[in-house]
C-alpha atoms as a PDB file:
ATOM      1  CA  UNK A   1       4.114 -12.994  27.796  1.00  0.00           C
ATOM      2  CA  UNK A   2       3.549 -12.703  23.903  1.00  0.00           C
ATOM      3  CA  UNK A   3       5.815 -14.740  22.131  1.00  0.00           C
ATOM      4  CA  UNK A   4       8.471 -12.970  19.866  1.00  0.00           C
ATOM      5  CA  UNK A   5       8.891 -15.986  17.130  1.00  0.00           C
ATOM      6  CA  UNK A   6      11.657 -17.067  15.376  1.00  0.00           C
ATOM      7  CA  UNK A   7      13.776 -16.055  12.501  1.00  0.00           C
ATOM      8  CA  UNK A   8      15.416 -18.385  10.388  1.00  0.00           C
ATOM      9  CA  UNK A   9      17.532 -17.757   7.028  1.00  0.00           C
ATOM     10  CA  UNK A  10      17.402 -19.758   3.695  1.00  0.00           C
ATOM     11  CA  UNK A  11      19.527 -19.723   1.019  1.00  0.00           C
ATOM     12  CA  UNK A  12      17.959 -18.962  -2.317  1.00  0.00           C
ATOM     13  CA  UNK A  13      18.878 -19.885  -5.993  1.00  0.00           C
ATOM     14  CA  UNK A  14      17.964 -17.632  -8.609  1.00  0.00           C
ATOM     15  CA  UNK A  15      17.298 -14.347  -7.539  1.00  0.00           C
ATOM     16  CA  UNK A  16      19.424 -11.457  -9.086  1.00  0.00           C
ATOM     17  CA  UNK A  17      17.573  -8.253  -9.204  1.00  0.00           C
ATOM     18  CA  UNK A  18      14.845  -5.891  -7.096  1.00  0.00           C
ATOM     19  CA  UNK A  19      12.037  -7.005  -8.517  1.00  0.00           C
ATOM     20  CA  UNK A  20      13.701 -11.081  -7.646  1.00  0.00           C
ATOM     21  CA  UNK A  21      13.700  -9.133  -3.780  1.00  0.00           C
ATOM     22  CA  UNK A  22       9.810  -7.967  -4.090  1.00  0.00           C
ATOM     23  CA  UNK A  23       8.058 -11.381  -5.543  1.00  0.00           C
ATOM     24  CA  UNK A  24       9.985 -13.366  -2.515  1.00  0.00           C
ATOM     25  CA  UNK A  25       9.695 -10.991   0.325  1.00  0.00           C
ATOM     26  CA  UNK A  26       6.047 -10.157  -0.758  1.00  0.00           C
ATOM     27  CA  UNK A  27       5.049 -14.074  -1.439  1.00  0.00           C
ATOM     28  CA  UNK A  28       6.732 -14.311   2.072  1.00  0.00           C
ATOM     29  CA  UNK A  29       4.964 -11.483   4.213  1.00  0.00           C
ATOM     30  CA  UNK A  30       1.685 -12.953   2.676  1.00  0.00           C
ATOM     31  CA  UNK A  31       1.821 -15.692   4.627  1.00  0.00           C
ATOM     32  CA  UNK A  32      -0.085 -15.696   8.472  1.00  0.00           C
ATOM     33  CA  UNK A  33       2.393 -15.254  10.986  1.00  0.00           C
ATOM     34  CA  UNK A  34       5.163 -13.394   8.909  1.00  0.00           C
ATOM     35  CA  UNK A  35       6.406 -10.544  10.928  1.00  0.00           C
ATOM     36  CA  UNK A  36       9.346  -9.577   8.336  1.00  0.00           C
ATOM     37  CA  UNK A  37      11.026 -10.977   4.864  1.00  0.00           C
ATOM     38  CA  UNK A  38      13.870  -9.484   3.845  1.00  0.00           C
ATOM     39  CA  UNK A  39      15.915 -10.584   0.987  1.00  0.00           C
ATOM     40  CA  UNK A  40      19.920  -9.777   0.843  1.00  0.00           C
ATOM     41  CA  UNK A  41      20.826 -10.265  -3.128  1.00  0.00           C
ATOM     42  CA  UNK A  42      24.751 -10.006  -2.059  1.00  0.00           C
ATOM     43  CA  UNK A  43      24.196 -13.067  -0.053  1.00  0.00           C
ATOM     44  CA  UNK A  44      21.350 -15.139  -2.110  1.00  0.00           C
ATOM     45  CA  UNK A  45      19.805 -15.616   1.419  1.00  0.00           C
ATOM     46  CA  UNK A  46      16.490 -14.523   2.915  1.00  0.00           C
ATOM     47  CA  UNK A  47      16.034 -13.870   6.544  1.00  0.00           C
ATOM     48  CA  UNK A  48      12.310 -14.324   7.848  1.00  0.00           C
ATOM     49  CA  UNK A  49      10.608 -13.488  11.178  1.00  0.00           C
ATOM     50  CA  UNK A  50       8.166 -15.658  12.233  1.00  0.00           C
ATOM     51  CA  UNK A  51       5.534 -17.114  14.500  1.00  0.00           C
ATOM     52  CA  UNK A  52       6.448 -20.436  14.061  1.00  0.00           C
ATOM     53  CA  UNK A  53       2.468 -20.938  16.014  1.00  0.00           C
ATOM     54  CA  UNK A  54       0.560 -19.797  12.493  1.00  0.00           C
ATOM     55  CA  UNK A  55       3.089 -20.583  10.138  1.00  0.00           C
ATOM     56  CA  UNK A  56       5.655 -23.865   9.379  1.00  0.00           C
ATOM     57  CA  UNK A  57       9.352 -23.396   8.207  1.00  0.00           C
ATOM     58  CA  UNK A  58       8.277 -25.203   4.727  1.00  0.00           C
ATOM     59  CA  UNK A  59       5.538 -23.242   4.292  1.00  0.00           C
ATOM     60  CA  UNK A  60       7.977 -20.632   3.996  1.00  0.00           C
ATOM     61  CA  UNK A  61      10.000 -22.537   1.605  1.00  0.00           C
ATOM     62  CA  UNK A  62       6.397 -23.134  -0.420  1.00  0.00           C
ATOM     63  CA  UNK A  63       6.177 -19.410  -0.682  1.00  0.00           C
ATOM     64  CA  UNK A  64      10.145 -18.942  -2.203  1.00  0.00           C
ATOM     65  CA  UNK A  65       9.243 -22.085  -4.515  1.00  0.00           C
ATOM     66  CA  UNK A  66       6.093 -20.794  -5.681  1.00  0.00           C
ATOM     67  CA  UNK A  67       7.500 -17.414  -6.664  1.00  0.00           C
ATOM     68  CA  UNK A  68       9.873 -19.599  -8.860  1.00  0.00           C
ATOM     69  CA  UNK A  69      13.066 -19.777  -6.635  1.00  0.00           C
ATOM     70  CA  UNK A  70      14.481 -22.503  -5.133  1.00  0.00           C
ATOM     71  CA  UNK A  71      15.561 -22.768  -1.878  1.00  0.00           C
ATOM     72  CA  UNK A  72      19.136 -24.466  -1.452  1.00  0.00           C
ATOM     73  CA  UNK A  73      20.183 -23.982   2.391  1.00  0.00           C
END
């Protein structure tokens, strides 16, 4: 049975437009193991999809940091 992953939500400081929404979910979706980003500027939070076999919850938080966000919850 394959496994389905995990999705997990972070709370993210600093994003307030589309093109804030693009550099995190695509730095995000680059990662191996990334099924879905999707970021909800309303609610400062981005909700992930994962394998959590190829890819490590701070690894996602690497990938918000390093597109110049910072990661708060």
């Amino acid at each position: 049975m394959e496994n389905q992953g995990e999705k997990i939500t972070f709370k993210v400081e600093g994003m307030s437009c589309n093109h804030c929404k693009q550099s995190i979910e695509r730095a995000v979706r680059a990662l191996p193991g990334v099924t879905s980003a999707t970021v909800d500027l309303a609610q400062n939070e981005v909700d992930i999809s994962f394998d959590p076999q190829k890819v490590k919850k701070e690894e996602l938080q690497a990938a918000i940091t390093g597109a110049g966000y910072r990661v708060v919850g």
